[in-house]
PDB file of N, CA and C in Angstrom:
ATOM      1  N   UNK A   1      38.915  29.945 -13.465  1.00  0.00           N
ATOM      2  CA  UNK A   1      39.257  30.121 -14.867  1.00  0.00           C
ATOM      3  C   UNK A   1      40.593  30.865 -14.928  1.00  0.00           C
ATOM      4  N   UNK A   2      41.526  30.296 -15.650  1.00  0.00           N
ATOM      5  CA  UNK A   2      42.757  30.963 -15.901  1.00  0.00           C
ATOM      6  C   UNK A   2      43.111  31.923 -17.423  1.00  0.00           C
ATOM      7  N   UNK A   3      43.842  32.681 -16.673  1.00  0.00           N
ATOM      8  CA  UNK A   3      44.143  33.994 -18.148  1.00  0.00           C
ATOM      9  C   UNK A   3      44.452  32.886 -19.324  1.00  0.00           C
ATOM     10  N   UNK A   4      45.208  31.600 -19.114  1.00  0.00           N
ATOM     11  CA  UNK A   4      45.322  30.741 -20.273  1.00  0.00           C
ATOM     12  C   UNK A   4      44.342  30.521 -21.124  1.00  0.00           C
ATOM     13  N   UNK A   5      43.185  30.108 -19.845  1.00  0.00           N
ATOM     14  CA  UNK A   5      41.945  29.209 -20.612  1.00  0.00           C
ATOM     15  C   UNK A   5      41.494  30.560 -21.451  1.00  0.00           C
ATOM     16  N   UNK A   6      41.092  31.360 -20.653  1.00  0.00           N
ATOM     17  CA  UNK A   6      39.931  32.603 -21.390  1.00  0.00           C
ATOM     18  C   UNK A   6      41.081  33.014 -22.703  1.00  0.00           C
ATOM     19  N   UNK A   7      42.343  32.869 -22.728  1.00  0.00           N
ATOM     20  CA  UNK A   7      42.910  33.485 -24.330  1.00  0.00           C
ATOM     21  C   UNK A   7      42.691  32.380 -24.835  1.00  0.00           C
ATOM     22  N   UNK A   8      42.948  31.139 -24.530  1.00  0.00           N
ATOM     23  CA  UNK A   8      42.531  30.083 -25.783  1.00  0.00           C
ATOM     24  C   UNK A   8      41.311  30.167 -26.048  1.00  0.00           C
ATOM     25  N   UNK A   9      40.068  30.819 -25.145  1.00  0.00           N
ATOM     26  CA  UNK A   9      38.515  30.648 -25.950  1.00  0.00           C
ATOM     27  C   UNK A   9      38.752  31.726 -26.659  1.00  0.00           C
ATOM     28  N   UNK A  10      39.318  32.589 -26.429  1.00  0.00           N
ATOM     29  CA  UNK A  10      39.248  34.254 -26.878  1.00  0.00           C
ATOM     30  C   UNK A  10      39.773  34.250 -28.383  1.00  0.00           C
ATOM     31  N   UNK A  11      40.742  33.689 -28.399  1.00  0.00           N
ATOM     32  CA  UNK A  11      41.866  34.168 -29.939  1.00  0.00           C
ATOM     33  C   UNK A  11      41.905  32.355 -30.599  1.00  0.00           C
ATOM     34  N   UNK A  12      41.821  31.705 -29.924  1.00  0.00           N
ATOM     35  CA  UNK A  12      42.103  30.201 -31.091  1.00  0.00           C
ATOM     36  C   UNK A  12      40.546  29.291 -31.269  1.00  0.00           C
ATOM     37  N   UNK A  13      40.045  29.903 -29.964  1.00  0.00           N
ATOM     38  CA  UNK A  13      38.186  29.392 -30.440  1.00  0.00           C
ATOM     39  C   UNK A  13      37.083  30.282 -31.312  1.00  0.00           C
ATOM     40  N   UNK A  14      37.837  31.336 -31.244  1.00  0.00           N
ATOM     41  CA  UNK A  14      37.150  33.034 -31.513  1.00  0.00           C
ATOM     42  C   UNK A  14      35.585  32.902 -30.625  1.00  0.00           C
ATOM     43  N   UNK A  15      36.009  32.566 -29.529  1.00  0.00           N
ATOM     44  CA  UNK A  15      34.804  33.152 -28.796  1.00  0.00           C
ATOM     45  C   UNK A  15      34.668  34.912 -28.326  1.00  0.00           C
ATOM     46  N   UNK A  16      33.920  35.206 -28.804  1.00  0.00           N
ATOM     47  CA  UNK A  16      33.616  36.578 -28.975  1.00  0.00           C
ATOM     48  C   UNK A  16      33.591  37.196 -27.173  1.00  0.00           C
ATOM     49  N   UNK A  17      34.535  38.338 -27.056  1.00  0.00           N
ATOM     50  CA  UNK A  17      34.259  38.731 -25.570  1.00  0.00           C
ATOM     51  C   UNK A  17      32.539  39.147 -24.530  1.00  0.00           C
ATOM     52  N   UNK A  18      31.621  39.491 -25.190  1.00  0.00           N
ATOM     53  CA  UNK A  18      30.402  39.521 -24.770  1.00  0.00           C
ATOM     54  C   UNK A  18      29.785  37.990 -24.466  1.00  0.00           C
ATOM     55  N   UNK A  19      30.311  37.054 -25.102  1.00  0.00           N
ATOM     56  CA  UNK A  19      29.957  35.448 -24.989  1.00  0.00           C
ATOM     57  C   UNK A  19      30.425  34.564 -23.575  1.00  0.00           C
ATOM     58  N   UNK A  20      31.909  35.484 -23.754  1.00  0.00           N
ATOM     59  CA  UNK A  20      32.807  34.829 -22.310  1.00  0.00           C
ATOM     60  C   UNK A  20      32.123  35.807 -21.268  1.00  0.00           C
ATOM     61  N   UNK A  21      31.828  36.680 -20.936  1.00  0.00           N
ATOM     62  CA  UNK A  21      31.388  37.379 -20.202  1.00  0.00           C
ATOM     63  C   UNK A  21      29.659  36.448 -19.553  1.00  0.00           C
ATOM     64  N   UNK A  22      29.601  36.167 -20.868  1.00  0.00           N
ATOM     65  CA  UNK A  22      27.744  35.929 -20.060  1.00  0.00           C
ATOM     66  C   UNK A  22      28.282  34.245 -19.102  1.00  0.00           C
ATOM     67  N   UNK A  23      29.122  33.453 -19.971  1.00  0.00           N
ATOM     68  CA  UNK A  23      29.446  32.099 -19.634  1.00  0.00           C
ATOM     69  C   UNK A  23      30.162  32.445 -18.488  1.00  0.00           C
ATOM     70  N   UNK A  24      30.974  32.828 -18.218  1.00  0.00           N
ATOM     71  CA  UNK A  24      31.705  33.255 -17.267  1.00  0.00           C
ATOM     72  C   UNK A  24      31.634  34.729 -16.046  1.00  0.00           C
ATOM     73  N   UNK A  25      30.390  35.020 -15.605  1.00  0.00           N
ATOM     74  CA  UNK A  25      29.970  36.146 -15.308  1.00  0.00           C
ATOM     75  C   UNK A  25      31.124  36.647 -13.770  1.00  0.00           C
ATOM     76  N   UNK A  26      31.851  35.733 -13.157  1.00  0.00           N
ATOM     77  CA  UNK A  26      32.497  36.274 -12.049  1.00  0.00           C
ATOM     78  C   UNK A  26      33.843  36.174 -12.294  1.00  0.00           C
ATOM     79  N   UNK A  27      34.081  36.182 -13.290  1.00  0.00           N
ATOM     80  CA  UNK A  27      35.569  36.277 -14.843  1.00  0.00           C
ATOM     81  C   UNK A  27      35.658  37.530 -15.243  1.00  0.00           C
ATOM     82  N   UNK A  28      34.539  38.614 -15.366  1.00  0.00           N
ATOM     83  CA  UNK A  28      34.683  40.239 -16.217  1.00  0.00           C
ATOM     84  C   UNK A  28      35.694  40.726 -15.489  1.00  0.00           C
ATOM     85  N   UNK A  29      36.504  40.654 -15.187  1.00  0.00           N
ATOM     86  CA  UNK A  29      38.112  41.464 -14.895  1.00  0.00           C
ATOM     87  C   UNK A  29      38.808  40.727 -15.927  1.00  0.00           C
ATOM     88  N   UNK A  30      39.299  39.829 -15.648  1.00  0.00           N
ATOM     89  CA  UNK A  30      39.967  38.621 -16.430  1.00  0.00           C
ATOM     90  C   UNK A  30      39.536  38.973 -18.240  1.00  0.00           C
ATOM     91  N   UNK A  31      38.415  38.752 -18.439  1.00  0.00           N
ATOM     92  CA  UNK A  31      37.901  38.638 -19.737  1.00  0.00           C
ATOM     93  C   UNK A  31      38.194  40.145 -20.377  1.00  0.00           C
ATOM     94  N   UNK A  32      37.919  40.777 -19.490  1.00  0.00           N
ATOM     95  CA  UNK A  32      38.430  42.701 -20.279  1.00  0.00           C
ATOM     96  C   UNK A  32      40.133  42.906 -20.231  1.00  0.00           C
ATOM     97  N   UNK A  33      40.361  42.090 -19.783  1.00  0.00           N
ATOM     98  CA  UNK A  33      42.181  42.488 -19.577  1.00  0.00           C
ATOM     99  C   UNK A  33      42.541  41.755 -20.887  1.00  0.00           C
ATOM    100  N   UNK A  34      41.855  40.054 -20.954  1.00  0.00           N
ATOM    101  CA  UNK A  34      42.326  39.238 -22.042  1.00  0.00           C
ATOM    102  C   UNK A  34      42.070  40.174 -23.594  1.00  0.00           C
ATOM    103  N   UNK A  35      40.475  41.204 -23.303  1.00  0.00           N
ATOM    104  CA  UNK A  35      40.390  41.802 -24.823  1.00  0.00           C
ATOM    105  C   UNK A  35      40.652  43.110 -25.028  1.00  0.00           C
ATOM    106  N   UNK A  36      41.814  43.471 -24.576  1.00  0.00           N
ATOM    107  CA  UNK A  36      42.595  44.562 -24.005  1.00  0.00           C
ATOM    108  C   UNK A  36      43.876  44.172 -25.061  1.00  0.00           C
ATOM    109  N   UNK A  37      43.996  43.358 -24.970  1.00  0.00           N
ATOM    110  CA  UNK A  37      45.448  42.359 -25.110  1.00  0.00           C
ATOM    111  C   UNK A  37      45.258  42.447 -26.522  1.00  0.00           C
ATOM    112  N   UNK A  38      44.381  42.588 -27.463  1.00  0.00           N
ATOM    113  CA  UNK A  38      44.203  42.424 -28.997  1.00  0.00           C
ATOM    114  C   UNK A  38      44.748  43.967 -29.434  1.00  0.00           C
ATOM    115  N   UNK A  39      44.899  44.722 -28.737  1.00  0.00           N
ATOM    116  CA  UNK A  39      45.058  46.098 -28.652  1.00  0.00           C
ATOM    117  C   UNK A  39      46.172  45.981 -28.980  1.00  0.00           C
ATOM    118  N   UNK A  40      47.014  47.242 -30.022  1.00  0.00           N
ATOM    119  CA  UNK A  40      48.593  47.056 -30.299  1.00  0.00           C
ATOM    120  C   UNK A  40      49.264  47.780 -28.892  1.00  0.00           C
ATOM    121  N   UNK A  41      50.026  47.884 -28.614  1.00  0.00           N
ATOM    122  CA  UNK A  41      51.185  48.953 -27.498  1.00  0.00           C
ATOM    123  C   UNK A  41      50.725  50.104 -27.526  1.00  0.00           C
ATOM    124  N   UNK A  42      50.422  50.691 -28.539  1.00  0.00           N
ATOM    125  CA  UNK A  42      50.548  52.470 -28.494  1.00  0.00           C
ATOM    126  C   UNK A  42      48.769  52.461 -28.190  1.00  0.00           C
ATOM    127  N   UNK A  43      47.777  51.693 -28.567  1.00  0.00           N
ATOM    128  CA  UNK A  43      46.602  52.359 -28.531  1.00  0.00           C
ATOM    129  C   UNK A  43      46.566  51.719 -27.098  1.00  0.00           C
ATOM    130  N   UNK A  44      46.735  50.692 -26.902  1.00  0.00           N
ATOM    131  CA  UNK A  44      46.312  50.268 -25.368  1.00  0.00           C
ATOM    132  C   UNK A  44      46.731  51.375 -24.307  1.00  0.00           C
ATOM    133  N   UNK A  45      48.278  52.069 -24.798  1.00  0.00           N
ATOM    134  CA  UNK A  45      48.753  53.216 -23.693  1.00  0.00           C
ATOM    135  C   UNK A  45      47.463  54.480 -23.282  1.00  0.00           C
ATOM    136  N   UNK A  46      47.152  54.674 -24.825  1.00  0.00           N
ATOM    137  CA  UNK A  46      46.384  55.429 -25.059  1.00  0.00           C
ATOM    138  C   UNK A  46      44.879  55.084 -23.974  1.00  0.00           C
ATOM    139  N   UNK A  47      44.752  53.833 -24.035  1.00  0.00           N
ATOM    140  CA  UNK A  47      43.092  53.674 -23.595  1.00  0.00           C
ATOM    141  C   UNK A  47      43.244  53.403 -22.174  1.00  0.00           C
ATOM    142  N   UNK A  48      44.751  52.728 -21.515  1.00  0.00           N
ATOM    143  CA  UNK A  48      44.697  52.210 -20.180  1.00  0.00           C
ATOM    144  C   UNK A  48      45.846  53.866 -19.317  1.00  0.00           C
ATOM    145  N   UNK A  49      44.524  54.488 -18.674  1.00  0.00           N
ATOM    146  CA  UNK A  49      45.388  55.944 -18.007  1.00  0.00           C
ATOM    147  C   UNK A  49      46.469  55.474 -17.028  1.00  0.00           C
ATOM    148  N   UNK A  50      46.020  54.558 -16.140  1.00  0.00           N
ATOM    149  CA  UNK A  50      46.767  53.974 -15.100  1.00  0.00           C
ATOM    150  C   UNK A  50      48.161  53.238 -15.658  1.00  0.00           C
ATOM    151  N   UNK A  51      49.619  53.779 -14.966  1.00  0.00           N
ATOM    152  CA  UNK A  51      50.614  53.339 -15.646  1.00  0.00           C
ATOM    153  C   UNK A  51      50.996  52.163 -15.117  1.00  0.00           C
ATOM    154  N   UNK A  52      50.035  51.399 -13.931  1.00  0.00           N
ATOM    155  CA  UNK A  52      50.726  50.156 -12.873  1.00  0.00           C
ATOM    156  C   UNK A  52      49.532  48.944 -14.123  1.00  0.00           C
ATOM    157  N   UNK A  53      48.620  49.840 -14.006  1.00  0.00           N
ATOM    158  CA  UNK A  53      47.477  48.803 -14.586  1.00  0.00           C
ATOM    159  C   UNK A  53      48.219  48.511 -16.351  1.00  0.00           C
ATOM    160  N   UNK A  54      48.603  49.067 -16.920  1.00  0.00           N
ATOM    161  CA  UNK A  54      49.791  49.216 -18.425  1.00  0.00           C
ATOM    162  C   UNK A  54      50.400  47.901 -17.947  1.00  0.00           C
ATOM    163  N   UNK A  55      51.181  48.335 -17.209  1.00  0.00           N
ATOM    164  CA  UNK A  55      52.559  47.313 -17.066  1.00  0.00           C
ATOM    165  C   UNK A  55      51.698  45.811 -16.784  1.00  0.00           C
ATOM    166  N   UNK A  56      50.951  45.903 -15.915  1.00  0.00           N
ATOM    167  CA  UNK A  56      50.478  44.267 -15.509  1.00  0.00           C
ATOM    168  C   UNK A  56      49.785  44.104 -17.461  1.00  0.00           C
ATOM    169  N   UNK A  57      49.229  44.954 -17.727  1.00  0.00           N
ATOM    170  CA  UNK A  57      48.848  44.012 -19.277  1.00  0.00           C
ATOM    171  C   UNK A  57      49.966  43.453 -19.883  1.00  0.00           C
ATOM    172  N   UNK A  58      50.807  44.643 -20.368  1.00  0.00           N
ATOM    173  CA  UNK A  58      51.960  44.577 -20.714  1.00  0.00           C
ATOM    174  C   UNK A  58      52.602  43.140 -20.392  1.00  0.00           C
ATOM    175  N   UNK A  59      52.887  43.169 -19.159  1.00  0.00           N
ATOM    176  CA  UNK A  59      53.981  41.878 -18.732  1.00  0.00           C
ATOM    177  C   UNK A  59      52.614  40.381 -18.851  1.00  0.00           C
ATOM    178  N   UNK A  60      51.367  40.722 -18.722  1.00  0.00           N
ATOM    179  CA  UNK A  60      50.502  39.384 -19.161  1.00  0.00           C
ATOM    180  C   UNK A  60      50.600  38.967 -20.699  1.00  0.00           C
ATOM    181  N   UNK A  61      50.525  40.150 -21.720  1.00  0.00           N
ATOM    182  CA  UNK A  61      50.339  39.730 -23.039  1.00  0.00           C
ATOM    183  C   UNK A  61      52.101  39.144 -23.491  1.00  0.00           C
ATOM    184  N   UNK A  62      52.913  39.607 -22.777  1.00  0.00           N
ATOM    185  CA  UNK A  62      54.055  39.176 -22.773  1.00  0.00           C
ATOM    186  C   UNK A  62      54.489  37.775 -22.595  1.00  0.00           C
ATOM    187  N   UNK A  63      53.983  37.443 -21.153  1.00  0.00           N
ATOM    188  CA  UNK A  63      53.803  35.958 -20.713  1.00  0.00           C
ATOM    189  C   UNK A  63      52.692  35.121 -21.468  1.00  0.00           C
ATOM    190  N   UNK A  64      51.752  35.550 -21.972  1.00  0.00           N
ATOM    191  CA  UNK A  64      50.641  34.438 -22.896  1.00  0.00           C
ATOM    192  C   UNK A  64      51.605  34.503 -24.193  1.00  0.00           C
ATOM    193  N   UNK A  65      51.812  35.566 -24.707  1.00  0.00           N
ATOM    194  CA  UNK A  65      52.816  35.249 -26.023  1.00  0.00           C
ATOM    195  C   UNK A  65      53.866  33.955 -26.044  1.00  0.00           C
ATOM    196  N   UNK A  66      54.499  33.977 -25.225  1.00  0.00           N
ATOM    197  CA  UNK A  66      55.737  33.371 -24.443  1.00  0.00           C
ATOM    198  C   UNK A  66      54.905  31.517 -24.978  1.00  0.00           C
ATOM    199  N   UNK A  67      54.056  31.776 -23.690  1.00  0.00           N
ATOM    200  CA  UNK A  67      53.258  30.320 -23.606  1.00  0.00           C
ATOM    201  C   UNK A  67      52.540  29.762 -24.806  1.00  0.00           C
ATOM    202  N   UNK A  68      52.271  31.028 -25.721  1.00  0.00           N
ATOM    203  CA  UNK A  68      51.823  30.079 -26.912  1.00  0.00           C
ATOM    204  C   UNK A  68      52.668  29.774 -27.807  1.00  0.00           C
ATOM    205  N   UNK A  69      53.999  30.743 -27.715  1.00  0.00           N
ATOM    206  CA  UNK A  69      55.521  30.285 -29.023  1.00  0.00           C
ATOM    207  C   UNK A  69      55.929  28.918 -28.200  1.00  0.00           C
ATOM    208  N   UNK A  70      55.670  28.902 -27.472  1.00  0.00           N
ATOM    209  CA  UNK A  70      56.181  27.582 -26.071  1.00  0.00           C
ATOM    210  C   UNK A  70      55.649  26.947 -26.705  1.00  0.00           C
ATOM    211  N   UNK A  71      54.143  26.514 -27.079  1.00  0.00           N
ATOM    212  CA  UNK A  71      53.427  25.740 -27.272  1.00  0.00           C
ATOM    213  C   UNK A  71      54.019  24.915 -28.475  1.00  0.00           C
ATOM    214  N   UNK A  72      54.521  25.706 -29.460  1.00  0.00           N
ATOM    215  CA  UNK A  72      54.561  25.833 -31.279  1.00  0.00           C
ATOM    216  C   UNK A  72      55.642  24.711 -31.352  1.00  0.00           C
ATOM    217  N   UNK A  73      56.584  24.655 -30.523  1.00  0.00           N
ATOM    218  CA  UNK A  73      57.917  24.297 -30.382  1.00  0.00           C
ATOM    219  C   UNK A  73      57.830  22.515 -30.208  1.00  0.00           C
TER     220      UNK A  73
END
């Protein structure tokens, strides 16, 4: 399962994160990072202590953004 697939069930299917978790049970890294990502900048800083683990969200919600304005075009 790719970070693609799980944000398209996540944000354009509204599959609820407890749903992807049960369907997808060897995905819960993946699936908590994707509902991490609904989080604005300042609270996610706030909730993620680790500053390496920040940046990899950071530069993922960056790159899915990217891929879905990609998409629009």
């Amino acid at each position: 399962m790719t970070y693609e697939r799980l944000f398209q069930l996540k944000f354009k299917e509204a599959v609820p994160t407890y749903k992807l978790g049960k369907r997808f049970p060897k995905e819960r890294r993946k699936i908590s990072h994707i509902a991490l990502l609904q989080l604005p900048s300042p609270m996610l800083r706030k909730v993620v202590k680790n500053r390496e683990e920040f940046r990899k969200l950071t530069l993922l919600k960056e790159w899915l953004s990217r891929k879905k304005d990609g998409a629009k075009k």
